[in-house]
PDB file of N, CA and C in Angstrom:
ATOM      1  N   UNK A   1       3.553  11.842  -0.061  1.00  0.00           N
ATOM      2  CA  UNK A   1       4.328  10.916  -0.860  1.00  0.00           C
ATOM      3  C   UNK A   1       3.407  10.224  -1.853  1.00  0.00           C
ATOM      4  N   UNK A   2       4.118   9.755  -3.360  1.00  0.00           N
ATOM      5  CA  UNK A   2       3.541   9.302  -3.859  1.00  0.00           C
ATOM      6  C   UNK A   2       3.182   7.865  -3.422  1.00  0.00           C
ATOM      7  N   UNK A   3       1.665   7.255  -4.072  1.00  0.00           N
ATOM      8  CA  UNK A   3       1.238   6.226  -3.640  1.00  0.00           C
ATOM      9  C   UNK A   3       2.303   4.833  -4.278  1.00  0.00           C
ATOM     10  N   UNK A   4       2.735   5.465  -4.910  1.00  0.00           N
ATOM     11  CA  UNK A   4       3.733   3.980  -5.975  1.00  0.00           C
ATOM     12  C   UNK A   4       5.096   3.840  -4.954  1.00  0.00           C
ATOM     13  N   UNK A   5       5.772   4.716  -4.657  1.00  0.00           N
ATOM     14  CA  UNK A   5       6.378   5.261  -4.046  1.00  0.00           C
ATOM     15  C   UNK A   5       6.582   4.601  -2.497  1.00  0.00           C
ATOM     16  N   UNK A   6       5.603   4.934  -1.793  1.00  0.00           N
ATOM     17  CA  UNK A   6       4.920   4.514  -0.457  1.00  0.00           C
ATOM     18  C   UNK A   6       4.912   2.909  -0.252  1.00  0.00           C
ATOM     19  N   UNK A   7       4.510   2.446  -1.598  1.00  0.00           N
ATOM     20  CA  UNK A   7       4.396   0.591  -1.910  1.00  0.00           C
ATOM     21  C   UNK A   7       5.459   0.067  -1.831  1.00  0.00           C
ATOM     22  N   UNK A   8       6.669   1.120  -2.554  1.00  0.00           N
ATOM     23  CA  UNK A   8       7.801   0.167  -2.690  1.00  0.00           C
ATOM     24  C   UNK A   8       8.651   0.576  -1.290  1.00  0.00           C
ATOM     25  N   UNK A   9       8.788   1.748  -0.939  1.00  0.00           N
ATOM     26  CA  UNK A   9       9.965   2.053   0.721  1.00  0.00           C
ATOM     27  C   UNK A   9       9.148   0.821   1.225  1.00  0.00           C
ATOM     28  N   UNK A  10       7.671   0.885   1.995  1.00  0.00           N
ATOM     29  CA  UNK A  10       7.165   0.091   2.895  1.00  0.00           C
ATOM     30  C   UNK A  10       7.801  -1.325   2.343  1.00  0.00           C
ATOM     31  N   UNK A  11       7.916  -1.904   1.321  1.00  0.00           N
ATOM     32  CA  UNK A  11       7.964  -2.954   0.714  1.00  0.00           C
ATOM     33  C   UNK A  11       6.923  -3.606   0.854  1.00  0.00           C
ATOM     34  N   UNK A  12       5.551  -3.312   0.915  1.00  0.00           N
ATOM     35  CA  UNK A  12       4.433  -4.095   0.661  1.00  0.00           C
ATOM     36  C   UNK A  12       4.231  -4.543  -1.014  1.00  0.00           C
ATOM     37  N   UNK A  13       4.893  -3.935  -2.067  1.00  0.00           N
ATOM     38  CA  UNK A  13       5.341  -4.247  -3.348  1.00  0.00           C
ATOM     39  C   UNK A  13       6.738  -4.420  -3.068  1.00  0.00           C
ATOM     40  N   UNK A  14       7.819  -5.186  -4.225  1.00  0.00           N
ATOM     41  CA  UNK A  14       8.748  -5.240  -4.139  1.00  0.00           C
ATOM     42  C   UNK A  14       9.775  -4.284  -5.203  1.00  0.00           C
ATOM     43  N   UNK A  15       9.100  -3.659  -5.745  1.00  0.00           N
ATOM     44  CA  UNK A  15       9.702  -2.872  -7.077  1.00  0.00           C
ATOM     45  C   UNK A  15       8.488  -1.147  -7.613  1.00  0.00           C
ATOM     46  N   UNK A  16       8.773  -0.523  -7.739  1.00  0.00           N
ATOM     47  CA  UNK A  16       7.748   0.858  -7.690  1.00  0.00           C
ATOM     48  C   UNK A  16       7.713   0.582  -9.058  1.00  0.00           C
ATOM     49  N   UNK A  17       7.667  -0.252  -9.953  1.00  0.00           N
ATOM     50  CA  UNK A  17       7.172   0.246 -11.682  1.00  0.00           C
ATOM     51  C   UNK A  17       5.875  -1.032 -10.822  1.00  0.00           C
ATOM     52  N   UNK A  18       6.300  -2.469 -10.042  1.00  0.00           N
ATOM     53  CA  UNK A  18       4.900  -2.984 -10.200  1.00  0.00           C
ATOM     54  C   UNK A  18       3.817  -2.813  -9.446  1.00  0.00           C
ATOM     55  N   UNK A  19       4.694  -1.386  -8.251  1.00  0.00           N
ATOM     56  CA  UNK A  19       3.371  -0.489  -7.696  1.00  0.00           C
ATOM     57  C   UNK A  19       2.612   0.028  -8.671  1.00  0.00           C
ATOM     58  N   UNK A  20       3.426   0.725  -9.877  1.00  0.00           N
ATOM     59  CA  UNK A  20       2.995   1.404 -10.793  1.00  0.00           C
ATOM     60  C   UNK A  20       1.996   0.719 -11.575  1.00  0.00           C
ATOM     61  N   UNK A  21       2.085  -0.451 -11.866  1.00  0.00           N
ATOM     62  CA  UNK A  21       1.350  -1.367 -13.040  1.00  0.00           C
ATOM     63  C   UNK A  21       0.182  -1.719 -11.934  1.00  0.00           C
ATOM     64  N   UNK A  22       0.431  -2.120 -10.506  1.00  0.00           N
ATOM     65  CA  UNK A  22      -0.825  -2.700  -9.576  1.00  0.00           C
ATOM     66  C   UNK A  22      -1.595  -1.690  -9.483  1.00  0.00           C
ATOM     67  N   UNK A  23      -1.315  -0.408  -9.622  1.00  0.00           N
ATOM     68  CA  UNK A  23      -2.473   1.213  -9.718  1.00  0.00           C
ATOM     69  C   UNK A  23      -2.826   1.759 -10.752  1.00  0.00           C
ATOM     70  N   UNK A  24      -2.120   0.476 -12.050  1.00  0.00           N
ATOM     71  CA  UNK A  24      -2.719   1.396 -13.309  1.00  0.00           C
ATOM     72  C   UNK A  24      -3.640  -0.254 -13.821  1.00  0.00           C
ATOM     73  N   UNK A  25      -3.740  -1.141 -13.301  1.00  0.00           N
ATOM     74  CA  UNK A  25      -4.645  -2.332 -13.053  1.00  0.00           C
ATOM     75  C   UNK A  25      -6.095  -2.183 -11.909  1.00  0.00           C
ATOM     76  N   UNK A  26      -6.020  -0.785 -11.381  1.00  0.00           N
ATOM     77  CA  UNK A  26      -6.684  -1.225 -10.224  1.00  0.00           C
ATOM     78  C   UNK A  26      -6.992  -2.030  -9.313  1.00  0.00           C
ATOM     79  N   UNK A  27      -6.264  -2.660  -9.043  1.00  0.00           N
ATOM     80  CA  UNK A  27      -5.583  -3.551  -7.908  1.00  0.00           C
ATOM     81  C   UNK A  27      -5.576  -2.765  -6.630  1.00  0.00           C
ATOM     82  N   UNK A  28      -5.204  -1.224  -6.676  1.00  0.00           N
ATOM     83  CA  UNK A  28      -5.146  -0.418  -5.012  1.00  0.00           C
ATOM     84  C   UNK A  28      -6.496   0.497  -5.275  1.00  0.00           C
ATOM     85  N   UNK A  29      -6.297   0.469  -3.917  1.00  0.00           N
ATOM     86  CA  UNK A  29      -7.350   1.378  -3.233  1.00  0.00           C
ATOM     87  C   UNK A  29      -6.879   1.990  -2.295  1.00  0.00           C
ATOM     88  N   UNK A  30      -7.212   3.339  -2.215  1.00  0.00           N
ATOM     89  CA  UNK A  30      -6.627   4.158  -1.274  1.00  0.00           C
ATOM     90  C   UNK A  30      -8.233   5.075  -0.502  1.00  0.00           C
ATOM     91  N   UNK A  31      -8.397   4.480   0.559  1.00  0.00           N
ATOM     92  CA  UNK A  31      -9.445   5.042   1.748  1.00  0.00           C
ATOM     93  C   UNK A  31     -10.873   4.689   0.806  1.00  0.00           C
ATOM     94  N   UNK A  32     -10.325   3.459   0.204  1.00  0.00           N
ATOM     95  CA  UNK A  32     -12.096   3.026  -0.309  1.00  0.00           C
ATOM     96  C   UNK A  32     -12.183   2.974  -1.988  1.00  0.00           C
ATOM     97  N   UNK A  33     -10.898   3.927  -2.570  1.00  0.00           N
ATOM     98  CA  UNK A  33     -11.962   4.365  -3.941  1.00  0.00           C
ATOM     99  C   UNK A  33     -10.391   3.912  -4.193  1.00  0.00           C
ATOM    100  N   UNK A  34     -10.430   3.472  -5.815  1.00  0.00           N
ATOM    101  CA  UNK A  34      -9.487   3.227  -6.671  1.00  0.00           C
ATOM    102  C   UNK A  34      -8.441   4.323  -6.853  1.00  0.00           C
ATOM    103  N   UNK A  35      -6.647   3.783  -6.947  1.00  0.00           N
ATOM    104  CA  UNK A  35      -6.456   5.249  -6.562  1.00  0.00           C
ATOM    105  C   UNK A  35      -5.096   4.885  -7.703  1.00  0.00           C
ATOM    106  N   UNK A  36      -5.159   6.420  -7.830  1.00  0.00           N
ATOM    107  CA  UNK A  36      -3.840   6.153  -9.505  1.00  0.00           C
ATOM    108  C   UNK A  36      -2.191   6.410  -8.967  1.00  0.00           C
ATOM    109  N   UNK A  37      -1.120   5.771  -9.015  1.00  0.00           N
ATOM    110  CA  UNK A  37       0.348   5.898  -8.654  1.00  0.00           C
ATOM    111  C   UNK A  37       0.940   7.014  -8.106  1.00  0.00           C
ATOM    112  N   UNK A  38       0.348   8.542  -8.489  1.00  0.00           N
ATOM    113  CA  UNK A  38       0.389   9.603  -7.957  1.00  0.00           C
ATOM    114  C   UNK A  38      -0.378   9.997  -6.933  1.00  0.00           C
ATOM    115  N   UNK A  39      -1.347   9.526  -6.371  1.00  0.00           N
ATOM    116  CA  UNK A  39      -2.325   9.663  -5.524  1.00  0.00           C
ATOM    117  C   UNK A  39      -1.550   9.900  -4.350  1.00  0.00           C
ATOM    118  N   UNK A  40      -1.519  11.242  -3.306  1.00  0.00           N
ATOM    119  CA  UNK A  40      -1.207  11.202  -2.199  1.00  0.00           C
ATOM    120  C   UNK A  40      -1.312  10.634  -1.192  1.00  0.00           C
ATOM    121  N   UNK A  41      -0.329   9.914  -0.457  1.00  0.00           N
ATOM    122  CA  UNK A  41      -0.531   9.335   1.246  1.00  0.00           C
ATOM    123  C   UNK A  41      -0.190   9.994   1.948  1.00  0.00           C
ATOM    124  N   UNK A  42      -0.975  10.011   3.142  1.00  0.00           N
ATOM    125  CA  UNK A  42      -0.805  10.615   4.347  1.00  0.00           C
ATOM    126  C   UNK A  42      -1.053   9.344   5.364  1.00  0.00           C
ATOM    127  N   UNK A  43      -0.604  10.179   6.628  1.00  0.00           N
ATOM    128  CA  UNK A  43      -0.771   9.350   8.041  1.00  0.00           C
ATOM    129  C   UNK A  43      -2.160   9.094   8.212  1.00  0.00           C
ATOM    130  N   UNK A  44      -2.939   7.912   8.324  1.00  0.00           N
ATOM    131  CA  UNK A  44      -4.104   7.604   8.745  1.00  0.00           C
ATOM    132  C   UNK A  44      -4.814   6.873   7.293  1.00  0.00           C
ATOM    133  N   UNK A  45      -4.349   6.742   6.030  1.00  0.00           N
ATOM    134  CA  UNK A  45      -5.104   6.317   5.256  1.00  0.00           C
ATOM    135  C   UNK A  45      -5.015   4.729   5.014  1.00  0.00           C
ATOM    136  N   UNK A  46      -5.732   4.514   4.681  1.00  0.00           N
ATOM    137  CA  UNK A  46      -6.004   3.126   4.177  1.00  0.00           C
ATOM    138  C   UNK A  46      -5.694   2.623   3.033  1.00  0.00           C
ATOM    139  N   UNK A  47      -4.868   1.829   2.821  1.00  0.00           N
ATOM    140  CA  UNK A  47      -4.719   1.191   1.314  1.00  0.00           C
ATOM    141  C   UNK A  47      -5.345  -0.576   1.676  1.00  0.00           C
ATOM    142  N   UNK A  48      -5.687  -0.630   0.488  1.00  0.00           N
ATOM    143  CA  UNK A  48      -5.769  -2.228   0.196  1.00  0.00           C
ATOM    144  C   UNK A  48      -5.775  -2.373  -1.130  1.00  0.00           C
ATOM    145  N   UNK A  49      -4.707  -3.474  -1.437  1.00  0.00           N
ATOM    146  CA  UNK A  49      -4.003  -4.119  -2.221  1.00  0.00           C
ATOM    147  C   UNK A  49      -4.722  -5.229  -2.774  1.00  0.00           C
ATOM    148  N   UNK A  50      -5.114  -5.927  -3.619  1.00  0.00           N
ATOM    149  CA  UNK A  50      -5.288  -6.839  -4.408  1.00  0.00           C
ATOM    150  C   UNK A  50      -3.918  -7.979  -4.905  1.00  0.00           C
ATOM    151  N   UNK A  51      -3.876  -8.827  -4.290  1.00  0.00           N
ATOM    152  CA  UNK A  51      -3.094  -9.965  -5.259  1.00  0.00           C
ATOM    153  C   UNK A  51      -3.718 -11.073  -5.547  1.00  0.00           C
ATOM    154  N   UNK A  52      -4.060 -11.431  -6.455  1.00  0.00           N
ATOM    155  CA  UNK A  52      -4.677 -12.501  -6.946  1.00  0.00           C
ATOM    156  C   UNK A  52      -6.335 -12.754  -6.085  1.00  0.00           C
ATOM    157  N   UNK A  53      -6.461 -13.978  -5.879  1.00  0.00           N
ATOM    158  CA  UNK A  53      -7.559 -13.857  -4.626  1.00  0.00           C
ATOM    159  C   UNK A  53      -7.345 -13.252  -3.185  1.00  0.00           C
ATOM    160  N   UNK A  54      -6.420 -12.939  -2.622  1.00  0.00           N
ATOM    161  CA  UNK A  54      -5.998 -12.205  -1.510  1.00  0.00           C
ATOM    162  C   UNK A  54      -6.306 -10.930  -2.105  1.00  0.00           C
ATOM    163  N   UNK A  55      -6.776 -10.267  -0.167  1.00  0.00           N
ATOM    164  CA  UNK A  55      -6.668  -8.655  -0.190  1.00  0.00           C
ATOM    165  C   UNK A  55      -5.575  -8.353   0.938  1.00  0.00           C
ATOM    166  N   UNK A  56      -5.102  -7.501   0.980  1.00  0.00           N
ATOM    167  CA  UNK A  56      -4.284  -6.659   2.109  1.00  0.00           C
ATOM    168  C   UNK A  56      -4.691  -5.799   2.198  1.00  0.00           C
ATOM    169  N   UNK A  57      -5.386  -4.913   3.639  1.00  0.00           N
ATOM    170  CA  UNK A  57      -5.353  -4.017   3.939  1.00  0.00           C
ATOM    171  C   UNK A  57      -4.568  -3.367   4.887  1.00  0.00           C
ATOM    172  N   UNK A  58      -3.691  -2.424   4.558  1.00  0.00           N
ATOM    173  CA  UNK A  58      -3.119  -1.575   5.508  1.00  0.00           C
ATOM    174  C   UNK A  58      -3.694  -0.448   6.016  1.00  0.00           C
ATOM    175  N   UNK A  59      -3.833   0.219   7.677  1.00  0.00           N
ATOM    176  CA  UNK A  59      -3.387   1.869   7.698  1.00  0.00           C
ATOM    177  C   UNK A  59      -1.914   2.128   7.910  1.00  0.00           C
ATOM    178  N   UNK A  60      -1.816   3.439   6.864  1.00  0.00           N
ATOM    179  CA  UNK A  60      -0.528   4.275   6.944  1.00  0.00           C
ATOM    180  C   UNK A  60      -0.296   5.176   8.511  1.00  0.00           C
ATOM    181  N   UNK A  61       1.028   4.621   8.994  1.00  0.00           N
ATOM    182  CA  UNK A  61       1.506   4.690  10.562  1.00  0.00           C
ATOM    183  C   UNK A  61       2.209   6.013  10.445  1.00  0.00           C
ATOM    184  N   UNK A  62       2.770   5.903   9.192  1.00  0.00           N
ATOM    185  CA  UNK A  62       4.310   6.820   8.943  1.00  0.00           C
ATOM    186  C   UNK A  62       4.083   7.408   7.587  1.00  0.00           C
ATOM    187  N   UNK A  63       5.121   8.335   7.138  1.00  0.00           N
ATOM    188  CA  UNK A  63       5.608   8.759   6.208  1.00  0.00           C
ATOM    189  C   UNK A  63       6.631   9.042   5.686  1.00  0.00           C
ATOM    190  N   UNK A  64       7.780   8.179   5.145  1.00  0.00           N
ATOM    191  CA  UNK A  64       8.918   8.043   5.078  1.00  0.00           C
ATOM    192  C   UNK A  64       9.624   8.049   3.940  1.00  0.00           C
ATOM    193  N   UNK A  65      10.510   8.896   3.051  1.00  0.00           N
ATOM    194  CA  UNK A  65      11.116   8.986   1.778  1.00  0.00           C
ATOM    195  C   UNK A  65      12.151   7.409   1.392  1.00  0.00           C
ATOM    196  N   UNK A  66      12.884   7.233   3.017  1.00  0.00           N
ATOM    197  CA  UNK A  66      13.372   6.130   2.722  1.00  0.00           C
ATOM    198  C   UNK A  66      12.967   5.558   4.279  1.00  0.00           C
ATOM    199  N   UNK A  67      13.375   3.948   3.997  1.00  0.00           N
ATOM    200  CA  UNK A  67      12.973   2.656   5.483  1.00  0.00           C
ATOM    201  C   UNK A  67      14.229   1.696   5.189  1.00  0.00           C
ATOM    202  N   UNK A  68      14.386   1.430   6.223  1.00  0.00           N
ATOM    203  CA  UNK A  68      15.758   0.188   6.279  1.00  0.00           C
ATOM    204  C   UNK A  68      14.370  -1.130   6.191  1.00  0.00           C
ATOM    205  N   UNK A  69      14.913  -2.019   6.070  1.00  0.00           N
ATOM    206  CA  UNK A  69      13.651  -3.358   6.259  1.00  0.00           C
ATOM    207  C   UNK A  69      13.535  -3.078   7.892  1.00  0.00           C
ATOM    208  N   UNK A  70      13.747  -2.988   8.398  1.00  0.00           N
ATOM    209  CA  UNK A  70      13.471  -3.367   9.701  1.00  0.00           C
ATOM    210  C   UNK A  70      12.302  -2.219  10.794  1.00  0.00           C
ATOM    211  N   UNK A  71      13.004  -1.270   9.700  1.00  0.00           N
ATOM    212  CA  UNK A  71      11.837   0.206   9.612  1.00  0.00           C
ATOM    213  C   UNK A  71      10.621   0.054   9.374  1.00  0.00           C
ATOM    214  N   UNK A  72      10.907  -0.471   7.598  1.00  0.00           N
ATOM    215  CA  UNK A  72       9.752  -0.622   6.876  1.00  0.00           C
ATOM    216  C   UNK A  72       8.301  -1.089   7.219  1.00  0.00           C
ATOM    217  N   UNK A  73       8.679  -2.252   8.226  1.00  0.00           N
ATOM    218  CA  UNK A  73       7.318  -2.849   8.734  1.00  0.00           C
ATOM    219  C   UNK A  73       6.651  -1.836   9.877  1.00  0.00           C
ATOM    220  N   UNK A  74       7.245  -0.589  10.582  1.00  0.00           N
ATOM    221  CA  UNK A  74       6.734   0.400  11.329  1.00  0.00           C
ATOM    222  C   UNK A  74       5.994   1.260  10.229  1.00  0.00           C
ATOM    223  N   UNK A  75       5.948   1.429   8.898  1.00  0.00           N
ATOM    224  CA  UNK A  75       5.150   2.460   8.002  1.00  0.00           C
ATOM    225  C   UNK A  75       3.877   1.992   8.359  1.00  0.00           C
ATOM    226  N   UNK A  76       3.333   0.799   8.619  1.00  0.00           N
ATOM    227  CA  UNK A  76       1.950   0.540   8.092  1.00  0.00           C
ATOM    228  C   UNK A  76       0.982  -0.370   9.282  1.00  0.00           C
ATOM    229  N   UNK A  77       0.409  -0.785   9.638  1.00  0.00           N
ATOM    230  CA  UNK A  77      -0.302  -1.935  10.661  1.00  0.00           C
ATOM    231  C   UNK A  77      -1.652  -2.665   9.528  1.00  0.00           C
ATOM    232  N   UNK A  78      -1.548  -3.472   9.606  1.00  0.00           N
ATOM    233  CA  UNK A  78      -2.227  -4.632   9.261  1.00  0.00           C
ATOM    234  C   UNK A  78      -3.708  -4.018   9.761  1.00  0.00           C
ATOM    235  N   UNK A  79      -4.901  -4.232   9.083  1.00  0.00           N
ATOM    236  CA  UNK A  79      -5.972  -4.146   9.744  1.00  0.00           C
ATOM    237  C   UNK A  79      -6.422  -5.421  10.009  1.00  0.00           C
ATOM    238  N   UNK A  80      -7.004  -5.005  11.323  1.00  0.00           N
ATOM    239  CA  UNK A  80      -7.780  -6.796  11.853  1.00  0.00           C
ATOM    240  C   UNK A  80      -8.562  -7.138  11.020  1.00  0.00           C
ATOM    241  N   UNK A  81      -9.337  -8.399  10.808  1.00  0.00           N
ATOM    242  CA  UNK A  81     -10.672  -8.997   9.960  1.00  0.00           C
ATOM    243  C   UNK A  81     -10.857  -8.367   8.882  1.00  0.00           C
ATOM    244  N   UNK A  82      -9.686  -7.639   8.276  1.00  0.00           N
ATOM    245  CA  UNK A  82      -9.453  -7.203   6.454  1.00  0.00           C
ATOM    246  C   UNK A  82      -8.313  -7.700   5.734  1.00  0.00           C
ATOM    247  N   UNK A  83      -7.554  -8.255   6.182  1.00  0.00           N
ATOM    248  CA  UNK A  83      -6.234  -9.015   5.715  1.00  0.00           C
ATOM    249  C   UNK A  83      -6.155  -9.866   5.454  1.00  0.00           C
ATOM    250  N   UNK A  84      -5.835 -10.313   4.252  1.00  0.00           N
ATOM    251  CA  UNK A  84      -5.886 -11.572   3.428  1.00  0.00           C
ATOM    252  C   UNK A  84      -7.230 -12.408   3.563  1.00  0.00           C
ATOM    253  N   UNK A  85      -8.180 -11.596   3.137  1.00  0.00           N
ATOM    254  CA  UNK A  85      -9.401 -11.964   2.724  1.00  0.00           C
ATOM    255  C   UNK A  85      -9.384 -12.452   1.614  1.00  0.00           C
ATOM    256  N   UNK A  86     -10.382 -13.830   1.563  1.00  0.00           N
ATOM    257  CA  UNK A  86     -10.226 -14.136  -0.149  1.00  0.00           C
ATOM    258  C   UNK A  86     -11.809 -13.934  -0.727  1.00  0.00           C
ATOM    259  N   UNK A  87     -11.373 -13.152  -2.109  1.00  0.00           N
ATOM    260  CA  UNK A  87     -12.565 -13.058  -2.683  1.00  0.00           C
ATOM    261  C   UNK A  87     -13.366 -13.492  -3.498  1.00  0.00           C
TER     262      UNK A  87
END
């Protein structure tokens, strides 16, 4: 699945054009390295997100075309002592 894509089902973004604009800002990272809206996810990778001074890091749990909200929060797990780090 695409990475823009992936931002908005999970709803860790709320809209896939400002997944789109947060990966064409470099704002994501996908398993370390800067990663562009098309960039593939799979089960086991790592994203972290940039918002403002906060970071989010997720690993990817799932892989899902569509998520109900209640789903959505099963796509991903929070990593310990990387989440909402300020930089």
């Amino acid at each position: 699945m695409r990475l823009d894509k992936y931002l908005k089902v999970s709803r860790l973004i709320k809209r896939r054009t400002l997944a789109n604009e947060a990966c064409d800002s470099e704002r994501v990272k996908l398993n370390g390295k800067v990663a562009k809206a098309g960039a593939e996810v799979k089960e086991g990778d790592v994203v972290e997100i940039r918002f403002g001074a906060n970071t989010t890091v997720v690993e990817v749990l799932s892989v899902s075309e569509h998520a109900s909200k209640d789903a959505a929060r099963e796509l991903y797990r929070l990593v310990p002592g990387a989440a909402s780090q300020k930089v």
